[in-house]
N, C-alpha and C. Protein backbone atom coordinates (compact mmCIF):
# COMPACT_ATOMS: atom_id res chain seq x y z
N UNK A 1 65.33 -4.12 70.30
CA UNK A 1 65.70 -3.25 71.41
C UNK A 1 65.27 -1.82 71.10
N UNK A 2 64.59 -1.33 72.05
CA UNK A 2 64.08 0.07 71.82
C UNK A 2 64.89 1.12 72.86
N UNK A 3 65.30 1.81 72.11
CA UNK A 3 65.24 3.42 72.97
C UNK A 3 64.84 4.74 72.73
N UNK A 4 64.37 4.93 74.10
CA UNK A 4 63.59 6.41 73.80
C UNK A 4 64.24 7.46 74.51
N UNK A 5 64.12 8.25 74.09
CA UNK A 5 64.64 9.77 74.39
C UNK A 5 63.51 10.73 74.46
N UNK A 6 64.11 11.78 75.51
CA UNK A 6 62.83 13.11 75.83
C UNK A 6 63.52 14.30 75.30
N UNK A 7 62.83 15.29 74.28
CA UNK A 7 63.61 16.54 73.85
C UNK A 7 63.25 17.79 74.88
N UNK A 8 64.12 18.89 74.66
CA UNK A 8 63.61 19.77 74.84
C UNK A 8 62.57 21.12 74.00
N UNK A 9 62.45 20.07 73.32
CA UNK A 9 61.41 20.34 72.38
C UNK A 9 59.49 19.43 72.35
N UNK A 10 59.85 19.19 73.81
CA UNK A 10 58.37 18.29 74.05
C UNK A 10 58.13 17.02 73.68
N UNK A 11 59.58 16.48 73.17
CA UNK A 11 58.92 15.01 71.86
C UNK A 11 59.55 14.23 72.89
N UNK A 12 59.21 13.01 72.59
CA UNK A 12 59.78 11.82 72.62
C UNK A 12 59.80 10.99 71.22
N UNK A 13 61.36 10.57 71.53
CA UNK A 13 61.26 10.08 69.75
C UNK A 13 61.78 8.67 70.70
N UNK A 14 61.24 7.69 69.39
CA UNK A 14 61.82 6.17 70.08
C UNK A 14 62.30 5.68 69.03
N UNK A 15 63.64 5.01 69.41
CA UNK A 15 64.12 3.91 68.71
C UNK A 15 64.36 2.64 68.04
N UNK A 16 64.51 2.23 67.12
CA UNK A 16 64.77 0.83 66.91
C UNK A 16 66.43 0.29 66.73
N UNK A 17 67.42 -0.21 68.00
CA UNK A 17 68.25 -0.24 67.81
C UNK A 17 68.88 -1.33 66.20
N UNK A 18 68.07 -2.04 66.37
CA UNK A 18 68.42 -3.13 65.75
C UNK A 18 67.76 -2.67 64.01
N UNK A 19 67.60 -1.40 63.78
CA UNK A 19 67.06 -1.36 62.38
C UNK A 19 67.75 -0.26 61.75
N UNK A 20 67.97 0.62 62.23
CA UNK A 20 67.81 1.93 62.05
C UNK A 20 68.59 3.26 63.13
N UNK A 21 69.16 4.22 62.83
CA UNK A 21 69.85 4.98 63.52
C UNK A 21 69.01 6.52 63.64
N UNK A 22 68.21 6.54 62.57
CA UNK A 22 66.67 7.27 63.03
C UNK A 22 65.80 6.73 63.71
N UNK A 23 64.95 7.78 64.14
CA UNK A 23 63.79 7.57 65.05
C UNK A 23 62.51 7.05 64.67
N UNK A 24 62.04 6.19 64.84
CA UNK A 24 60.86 5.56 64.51
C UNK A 24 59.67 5.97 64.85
N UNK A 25 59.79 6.54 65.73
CA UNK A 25 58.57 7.15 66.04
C UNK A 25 58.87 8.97 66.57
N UNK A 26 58.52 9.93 66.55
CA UNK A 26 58.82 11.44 66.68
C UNK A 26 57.06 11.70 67.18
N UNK A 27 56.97 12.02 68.53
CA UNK A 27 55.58 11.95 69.12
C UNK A 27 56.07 13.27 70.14
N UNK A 28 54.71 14.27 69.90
CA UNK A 28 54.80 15.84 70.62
C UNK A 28 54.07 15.17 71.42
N UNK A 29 53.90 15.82 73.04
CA UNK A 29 53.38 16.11 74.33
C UNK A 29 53.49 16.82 75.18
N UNK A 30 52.56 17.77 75.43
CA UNK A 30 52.20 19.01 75.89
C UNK A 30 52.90 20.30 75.70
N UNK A 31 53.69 21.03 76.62
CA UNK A 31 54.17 22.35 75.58
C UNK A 31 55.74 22.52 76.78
N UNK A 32 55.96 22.11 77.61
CA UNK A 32 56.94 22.17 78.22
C UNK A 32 58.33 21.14 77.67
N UNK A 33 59.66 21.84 78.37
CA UNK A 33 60.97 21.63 78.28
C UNK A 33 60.85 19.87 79.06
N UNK A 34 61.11 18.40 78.36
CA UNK A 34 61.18 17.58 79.40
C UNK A 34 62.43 17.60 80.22
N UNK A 35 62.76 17.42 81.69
CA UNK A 35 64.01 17.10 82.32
C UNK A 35 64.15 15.76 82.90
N UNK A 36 62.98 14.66 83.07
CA UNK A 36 63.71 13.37 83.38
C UNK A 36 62.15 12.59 82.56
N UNK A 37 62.97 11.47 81.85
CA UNK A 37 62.40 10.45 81.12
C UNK A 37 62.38 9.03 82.05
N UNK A 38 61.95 8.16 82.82
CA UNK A 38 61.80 7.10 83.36
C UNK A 38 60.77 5.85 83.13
N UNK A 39 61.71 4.65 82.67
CA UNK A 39 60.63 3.65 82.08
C UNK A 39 59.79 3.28 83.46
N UNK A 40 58.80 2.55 83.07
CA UNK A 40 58.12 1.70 84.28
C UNK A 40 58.26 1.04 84.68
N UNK A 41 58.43 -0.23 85.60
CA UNK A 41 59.29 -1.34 85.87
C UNK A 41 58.89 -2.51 85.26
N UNK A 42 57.70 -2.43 84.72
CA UNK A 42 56.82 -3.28 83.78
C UNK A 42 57.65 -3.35 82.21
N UNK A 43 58.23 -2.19 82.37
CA UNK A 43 58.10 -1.95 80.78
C UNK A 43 57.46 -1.45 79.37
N UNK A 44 56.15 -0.90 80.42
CA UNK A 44 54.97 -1.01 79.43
C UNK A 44 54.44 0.69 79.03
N UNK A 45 55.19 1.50 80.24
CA UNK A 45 55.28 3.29 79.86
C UNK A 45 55.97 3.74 80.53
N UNK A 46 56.41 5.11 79.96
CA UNK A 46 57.39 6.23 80.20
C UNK A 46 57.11 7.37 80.88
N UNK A 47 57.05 7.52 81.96
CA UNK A 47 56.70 8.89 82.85
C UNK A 47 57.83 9.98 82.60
N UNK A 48 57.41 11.10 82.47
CA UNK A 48 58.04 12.15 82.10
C UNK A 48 57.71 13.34 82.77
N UNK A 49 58.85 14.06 83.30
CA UNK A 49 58.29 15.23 83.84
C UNK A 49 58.74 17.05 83.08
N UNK A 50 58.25 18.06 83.49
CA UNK A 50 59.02 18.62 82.44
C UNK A 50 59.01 20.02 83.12
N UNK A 51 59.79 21.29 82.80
CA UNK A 51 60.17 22.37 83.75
C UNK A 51 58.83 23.28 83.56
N UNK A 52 57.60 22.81 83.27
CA UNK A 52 56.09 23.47 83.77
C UNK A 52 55.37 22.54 84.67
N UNK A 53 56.02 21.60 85.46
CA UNK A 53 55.38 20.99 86.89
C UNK A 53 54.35 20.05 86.54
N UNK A 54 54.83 19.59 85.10
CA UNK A 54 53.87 18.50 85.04
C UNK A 54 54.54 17.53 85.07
N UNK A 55 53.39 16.25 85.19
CA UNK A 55 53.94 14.89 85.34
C UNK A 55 53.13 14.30 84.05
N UNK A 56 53.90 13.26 83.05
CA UNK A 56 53.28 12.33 81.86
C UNK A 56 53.12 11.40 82.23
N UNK A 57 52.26 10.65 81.56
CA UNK A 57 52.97 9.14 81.31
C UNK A 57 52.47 8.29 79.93
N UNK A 58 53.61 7.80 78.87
CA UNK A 58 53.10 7.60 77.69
C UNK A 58 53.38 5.77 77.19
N UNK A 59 52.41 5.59 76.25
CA UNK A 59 52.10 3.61 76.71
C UNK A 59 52.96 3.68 75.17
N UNK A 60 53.81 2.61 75.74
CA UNK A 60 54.62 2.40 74.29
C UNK A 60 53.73 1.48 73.96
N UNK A 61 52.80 0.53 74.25
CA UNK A 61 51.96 -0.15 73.03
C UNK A 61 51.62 0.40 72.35
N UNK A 62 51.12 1.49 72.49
CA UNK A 62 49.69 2.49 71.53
C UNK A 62 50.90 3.85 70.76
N UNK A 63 52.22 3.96 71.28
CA UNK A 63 52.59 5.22 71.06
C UNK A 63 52.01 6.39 71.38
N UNK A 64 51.28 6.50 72.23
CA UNK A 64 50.15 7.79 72.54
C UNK A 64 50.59 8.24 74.26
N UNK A 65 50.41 9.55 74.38
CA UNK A 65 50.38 9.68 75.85
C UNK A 65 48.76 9.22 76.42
N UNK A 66 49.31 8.80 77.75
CA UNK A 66 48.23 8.04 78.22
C UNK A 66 47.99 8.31 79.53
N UNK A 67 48.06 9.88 79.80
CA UNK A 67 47.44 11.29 80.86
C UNK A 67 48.16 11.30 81.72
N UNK A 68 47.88 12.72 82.42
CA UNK A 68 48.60 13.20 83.46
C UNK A 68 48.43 12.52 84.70
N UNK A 69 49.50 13.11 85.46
CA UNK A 69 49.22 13.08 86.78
C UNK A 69 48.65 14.58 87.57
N UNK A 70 47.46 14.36 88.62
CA UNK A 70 46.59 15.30 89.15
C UNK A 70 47.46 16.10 90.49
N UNK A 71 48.26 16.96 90.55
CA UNK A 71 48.69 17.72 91.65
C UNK A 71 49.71 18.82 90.98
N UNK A 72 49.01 20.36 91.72
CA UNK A 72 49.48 21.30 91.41
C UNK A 72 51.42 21.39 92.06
N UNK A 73 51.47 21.65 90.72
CA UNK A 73 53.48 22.01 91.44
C UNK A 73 53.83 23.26 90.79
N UNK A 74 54.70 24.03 91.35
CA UNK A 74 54.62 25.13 91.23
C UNK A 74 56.19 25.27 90.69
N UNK A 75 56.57 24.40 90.37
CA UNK A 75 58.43 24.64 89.84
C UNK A 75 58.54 23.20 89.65
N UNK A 76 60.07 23.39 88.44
CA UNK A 76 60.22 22.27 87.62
C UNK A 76 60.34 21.13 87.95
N UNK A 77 59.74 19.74 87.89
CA UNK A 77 59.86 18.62 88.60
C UNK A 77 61.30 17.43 87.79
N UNK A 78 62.40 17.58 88.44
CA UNK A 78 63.58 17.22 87.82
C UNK A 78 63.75 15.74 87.96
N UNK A 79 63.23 14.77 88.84
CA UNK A 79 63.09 13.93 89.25
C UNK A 79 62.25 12.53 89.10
N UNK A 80 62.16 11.40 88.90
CA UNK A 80 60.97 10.12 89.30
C UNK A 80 61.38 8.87 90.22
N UNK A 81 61.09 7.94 90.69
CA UNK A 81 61.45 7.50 91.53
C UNK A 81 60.08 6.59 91.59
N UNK A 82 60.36 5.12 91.59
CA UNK A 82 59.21 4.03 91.56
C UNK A 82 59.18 3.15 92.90
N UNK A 83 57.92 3.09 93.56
CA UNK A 83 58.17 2.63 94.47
C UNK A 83 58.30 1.21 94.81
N UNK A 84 59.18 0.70 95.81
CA UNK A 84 59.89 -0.94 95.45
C UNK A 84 58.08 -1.69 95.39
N UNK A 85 57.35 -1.27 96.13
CA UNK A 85 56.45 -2.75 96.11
C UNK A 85 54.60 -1.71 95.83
N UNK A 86 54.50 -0.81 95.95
CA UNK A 86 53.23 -0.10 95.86
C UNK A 86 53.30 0.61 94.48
N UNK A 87 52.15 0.58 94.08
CA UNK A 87 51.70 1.28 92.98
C UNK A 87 51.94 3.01 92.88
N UNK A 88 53.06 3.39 93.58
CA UNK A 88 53.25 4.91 94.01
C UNK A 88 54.52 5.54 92.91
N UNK A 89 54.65 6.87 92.80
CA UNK A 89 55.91 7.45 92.17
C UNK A 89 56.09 8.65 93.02
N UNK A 90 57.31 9.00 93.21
CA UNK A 90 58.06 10.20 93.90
C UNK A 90 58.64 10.88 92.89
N UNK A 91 57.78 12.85 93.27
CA UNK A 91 58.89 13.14 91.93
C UNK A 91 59.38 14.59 93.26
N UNK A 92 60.25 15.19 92.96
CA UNK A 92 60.82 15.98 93.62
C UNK A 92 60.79 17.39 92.54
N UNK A 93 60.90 18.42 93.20
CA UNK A 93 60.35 19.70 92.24
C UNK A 93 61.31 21.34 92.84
N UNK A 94 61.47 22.02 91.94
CA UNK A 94 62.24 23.26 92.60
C UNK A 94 61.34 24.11 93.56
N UNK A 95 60.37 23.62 93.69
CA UNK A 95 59.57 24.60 94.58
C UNK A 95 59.60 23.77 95.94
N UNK A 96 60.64 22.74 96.06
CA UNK A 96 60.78 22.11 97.59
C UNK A 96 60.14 21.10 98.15
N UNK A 97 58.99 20.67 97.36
CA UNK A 97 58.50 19.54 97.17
C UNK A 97 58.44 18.12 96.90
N UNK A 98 58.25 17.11 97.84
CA UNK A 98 58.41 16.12 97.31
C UNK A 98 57.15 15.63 97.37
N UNK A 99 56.06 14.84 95.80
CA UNK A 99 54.93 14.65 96.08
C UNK A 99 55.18 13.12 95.74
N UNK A 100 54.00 12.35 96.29
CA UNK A 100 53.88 10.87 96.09
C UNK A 100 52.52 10.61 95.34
N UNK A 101 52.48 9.91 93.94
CA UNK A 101 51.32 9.82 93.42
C UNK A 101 50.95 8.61 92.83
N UNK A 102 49.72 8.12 92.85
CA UNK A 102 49.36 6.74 92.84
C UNK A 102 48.81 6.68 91.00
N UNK A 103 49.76 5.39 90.22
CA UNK A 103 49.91 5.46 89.27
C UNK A 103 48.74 4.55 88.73
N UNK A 104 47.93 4.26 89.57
CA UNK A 104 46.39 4.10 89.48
C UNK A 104 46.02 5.07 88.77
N UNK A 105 45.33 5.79 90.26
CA UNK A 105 44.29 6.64 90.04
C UNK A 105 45.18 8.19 89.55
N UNK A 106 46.26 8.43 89.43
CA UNK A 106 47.12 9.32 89.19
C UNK A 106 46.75 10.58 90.09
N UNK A 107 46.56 10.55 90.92
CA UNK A 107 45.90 11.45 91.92
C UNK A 107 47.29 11.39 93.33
N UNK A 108 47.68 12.89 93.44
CA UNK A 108 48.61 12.80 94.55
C UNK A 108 48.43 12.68 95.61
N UNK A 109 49.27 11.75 96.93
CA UNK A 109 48.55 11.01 97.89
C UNK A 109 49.36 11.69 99.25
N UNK A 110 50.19 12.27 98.71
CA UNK A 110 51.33 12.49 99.82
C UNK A 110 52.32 13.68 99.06
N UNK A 111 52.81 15.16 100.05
CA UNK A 111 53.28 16.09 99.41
C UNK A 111 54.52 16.29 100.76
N UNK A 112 55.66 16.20 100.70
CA UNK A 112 56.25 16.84 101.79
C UNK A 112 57.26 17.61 101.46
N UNK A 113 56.82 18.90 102.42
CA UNK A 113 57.67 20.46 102.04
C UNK A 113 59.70 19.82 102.81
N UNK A 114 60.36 20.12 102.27
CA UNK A 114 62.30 19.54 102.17
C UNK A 114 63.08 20.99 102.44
N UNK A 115 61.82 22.00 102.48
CA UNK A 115 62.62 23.58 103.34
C UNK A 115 64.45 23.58 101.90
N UNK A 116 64.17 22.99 100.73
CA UNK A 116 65.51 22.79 100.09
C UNK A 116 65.01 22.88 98.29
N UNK A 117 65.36 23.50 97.72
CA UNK A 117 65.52 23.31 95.99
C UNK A 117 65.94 21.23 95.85
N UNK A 118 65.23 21.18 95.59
CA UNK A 118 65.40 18.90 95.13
C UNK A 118 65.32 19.50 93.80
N UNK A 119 66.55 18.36 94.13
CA UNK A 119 67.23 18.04 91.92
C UNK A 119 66.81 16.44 91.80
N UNK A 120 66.50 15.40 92.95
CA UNK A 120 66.48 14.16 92.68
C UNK A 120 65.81 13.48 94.63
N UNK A 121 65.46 12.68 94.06
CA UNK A 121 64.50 11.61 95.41
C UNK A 121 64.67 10.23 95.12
N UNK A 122 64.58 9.51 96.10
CA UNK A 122 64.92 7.96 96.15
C UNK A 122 63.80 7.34 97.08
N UNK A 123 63.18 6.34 96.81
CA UNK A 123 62.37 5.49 97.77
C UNK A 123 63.69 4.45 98.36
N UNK A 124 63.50 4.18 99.84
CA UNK A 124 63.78 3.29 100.40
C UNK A 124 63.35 1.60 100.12
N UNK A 125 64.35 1.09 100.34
CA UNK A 125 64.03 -0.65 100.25
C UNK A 125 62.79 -1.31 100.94
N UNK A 126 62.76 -0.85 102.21
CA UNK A 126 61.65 -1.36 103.28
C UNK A 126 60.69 -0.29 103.28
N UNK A 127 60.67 1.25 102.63
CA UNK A 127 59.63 1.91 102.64
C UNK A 127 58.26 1.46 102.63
N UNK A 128 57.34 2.37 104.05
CA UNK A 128 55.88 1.24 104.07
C UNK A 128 55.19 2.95 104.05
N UNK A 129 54.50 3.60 103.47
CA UNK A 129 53.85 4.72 103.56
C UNK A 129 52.95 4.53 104.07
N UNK A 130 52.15 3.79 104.37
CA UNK A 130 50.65 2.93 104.81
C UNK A 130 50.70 3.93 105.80
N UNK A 131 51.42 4.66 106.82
CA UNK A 131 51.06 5.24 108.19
C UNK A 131 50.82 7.14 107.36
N UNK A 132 52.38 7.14 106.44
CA UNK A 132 51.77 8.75 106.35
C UNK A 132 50.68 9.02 105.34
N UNK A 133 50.26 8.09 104.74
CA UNK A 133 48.95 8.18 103.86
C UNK A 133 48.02 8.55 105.34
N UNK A 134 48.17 7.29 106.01
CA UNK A 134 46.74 7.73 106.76
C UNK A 134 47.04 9.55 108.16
N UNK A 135 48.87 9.89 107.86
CA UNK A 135 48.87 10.64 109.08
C UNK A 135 48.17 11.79 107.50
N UNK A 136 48.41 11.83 106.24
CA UNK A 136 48.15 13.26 105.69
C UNK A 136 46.08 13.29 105.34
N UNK A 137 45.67 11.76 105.04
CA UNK A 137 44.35 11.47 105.28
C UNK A 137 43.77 12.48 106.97
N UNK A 138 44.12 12.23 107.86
CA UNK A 138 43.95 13.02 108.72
C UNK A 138 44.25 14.48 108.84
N UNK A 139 45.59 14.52 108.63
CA UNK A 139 45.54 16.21 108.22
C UNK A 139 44.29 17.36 107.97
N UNK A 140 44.18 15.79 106.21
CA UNK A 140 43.16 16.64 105.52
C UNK A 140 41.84 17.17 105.88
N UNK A 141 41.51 16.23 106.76
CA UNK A 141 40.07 16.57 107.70
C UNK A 141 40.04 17.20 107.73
N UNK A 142 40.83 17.47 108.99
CA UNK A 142 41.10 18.59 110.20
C UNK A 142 40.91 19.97 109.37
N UNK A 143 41.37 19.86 108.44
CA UNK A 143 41.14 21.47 107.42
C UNK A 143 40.32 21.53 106.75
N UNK A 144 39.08 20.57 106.13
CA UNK A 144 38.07 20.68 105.83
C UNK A 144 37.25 20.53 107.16
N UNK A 145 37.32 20.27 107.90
CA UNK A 145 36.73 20.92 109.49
C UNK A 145 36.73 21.92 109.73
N UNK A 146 37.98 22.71 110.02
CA UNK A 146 37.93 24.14 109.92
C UNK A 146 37.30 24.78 108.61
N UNK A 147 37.13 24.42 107.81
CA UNK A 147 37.02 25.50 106.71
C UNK A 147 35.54 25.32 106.60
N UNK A 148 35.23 24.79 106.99
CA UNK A 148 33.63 23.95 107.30
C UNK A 148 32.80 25.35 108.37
N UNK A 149 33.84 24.98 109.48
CA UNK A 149 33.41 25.82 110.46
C UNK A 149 33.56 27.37 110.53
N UNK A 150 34.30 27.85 109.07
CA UNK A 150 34.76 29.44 109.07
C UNK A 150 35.94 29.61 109.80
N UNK A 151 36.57 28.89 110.34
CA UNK A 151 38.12 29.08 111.03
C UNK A 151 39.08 29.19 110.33
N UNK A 152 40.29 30.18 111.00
CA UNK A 152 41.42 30.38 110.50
C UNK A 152 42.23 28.91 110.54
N UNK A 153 42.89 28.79 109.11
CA UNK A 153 43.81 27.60 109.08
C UNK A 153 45.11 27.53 108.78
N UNK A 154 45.77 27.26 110.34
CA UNK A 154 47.44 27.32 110.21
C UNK A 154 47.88 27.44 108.61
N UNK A 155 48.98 28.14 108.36
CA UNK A 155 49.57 28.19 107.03
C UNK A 155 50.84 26.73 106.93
N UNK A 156 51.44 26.25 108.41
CA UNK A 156 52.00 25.35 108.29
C UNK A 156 50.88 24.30 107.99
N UNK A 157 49.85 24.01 108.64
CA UNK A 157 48.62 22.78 107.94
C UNK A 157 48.37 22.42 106.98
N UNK A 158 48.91 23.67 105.90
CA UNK A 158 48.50 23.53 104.95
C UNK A 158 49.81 23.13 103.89
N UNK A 159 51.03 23.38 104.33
CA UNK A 159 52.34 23.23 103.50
C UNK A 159 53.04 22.22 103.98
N UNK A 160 53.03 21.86 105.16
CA UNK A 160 53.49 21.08 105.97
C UNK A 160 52.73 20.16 106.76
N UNK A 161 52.96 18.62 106.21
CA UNK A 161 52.60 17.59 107.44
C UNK A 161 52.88 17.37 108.33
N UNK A 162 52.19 17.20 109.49
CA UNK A 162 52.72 16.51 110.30
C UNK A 162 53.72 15.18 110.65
N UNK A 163 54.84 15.68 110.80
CA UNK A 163 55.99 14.03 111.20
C UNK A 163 55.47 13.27 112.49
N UNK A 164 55.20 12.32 112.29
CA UNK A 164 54.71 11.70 113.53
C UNK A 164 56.24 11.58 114.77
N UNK A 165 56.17 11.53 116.09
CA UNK A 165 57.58 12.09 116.35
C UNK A 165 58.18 10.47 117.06
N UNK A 166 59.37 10.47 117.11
CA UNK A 166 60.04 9.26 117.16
C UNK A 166 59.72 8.08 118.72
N UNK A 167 59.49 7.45 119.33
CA UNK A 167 59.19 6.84 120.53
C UNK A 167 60.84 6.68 120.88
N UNK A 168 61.43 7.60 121.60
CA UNK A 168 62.61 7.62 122.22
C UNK A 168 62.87 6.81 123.23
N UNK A 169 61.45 6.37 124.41
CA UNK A 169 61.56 5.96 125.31
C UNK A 169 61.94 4.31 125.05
N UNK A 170 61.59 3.72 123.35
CA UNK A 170 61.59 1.92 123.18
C UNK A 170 63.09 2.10 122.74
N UNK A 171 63.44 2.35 122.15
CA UNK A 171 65.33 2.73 122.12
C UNK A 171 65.98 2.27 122.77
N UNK A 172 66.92 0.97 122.23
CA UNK A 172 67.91 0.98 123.50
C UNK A 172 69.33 2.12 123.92
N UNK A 173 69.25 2.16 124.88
CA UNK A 173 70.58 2.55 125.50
C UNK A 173 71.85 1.97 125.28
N UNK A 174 72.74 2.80 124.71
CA UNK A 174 73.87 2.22 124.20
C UNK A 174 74.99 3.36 124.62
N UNK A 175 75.89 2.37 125.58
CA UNK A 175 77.16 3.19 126.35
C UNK A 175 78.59 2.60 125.81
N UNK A 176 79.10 3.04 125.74
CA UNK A 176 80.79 2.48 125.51
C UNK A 176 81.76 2.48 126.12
N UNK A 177 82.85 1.85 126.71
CA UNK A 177 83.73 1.50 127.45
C UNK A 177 83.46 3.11 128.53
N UNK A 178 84.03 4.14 128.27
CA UNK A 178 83.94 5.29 129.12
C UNK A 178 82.95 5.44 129.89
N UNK A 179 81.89 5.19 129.44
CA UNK A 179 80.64 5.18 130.35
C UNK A 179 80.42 4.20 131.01
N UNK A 180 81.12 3.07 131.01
CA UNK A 180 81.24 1.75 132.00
C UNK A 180 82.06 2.11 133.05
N UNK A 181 83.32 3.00 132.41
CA UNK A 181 84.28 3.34 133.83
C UNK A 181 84.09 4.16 134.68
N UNK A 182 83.21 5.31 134.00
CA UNK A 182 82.65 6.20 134.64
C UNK A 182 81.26 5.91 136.14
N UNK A 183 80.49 4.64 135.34
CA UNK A 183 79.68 3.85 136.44
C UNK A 183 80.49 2.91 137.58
N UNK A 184 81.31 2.69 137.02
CA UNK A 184 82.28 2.27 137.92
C UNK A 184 82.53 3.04 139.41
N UNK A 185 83.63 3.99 138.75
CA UNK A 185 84.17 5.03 139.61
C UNK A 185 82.87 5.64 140.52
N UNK A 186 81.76 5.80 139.52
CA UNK A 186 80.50 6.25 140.75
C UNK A 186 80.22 5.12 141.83
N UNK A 187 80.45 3.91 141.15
CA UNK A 187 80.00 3.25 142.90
C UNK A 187 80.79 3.30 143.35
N UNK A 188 81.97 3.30 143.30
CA UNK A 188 83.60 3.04 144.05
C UNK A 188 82.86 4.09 144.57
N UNK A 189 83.02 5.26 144.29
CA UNK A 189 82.67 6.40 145.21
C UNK A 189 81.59 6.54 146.56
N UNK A 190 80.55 5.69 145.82
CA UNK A 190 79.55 5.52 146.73
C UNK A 190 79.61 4.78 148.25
N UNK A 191 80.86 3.46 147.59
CA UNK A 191 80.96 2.59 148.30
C UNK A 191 82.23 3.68 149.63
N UNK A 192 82.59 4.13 149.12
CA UNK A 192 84.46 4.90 150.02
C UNK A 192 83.21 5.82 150.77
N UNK A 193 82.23 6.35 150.43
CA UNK A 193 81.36 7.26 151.24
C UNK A 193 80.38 6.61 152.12
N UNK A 194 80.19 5.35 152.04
CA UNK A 194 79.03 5.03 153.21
C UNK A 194 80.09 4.08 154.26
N UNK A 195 81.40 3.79 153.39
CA UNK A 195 82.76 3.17 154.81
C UNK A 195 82.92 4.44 155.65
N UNK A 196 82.67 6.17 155.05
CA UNK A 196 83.32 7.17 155.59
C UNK A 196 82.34 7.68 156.90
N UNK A 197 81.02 7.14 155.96
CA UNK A 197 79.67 7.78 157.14
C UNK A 197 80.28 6.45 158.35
N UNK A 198 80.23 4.99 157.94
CA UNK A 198 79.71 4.27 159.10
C UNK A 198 81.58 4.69 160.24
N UNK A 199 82.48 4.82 159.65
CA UNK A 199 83.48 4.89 160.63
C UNK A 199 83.17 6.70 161.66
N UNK A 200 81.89 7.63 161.15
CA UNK A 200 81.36 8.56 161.41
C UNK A 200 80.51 8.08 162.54
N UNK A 201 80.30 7.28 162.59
CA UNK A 201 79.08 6.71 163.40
C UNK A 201 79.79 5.80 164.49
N UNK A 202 80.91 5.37 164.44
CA UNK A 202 81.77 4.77 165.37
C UNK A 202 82.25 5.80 166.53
């Protein structure tokens, strides 16, 4: 049984429960404070993030870090978060950020501004990103279009994605007892007003 720990001293030291109450291994990586250590669901490495906006990730076969992740963050990333069925990670950051990055190609795929300081992020059970990959894929055009063409480019375009907006109209309608009595009383009404016209007409 192994456990590993992240210092604030850059290390990760790992354990051997079953041998020893020292550390078996004492391994430096990069020069920042770590704040969250998270295994992989495999088992097979440790993503680490640390309060200079980077993201790790280190292969306990080899004991070695085994490279970053590619996206600028600008404040400490406190957070990780694995996604239930895609090759993706969510880390959340003090600069308001929540980015999504593919543990492939380690390249970030998805960034959305939370207008909030995030201490922590969660993927959903049924989460399907497949639509905002392709709504921030589009985004991105659109601003290498403009920038193509010498045009000014919104400052929200650039911090902020677009939310695709909800179809209100497929929704059902949902009333509760009051609003039944209330339809009620309107036809009663309707009905006492066309007895009032026709005895008008007599």
């Amino acid at each position: 049984t192994t456990l590993a720990t992240a210092t604030a001293y850059h290390q990760i030291r790992l354990y051997d429960l079953r041998r020893q109450s020292r550390p078996i291994a004492d391994i430096p990586i990069g020069t920042g404070t770590f704040n969250c250590l998270e295994p992989s669901p495999d088992g097979k490495y440790l993503y680490l993030t640390d309060n200079s906006g980077n993201v790790d990730r280190f292969c306990l076969r080899t004991n070695k870090p085994f490279g970053s992740f590619h996206g600028r963050t600008a404040g400490s990333v406190r957070d990780i978060d694995f996604h239930p069925t895609l090759p993706f990670i969510a880390t959340p950051s003090l600069d308001r950020f929540v980015r999504v990055f593919d543990v492939v190609s380690k390249k970030m795929k998805l960034r959305f501004y939370m207008k909030q300081v995030l201490t922590t992020c969660l993927f959903s059970e049924e989460g399907d990103l497949s639509k905002e990959i392709y709504l921030q894929k589009k985004l991105e055009r659109q601003i290498a279009e403009l920038r193509a063409r010498g045009e000014e480019i919104p400052a929200e375009a650039v911090s902020v994605k677009d939310e695709p907006e909800d179809d209100w109209d497929s929704l059902p309608v949902i009333k509760d007892d009051n609003d039944a009595e209330v339809e009620d009383d309107d036809s009663n009404d309707d009905e006492e007003e066309d007895e009032d016209e026709d005895e008008d007409e007599d």
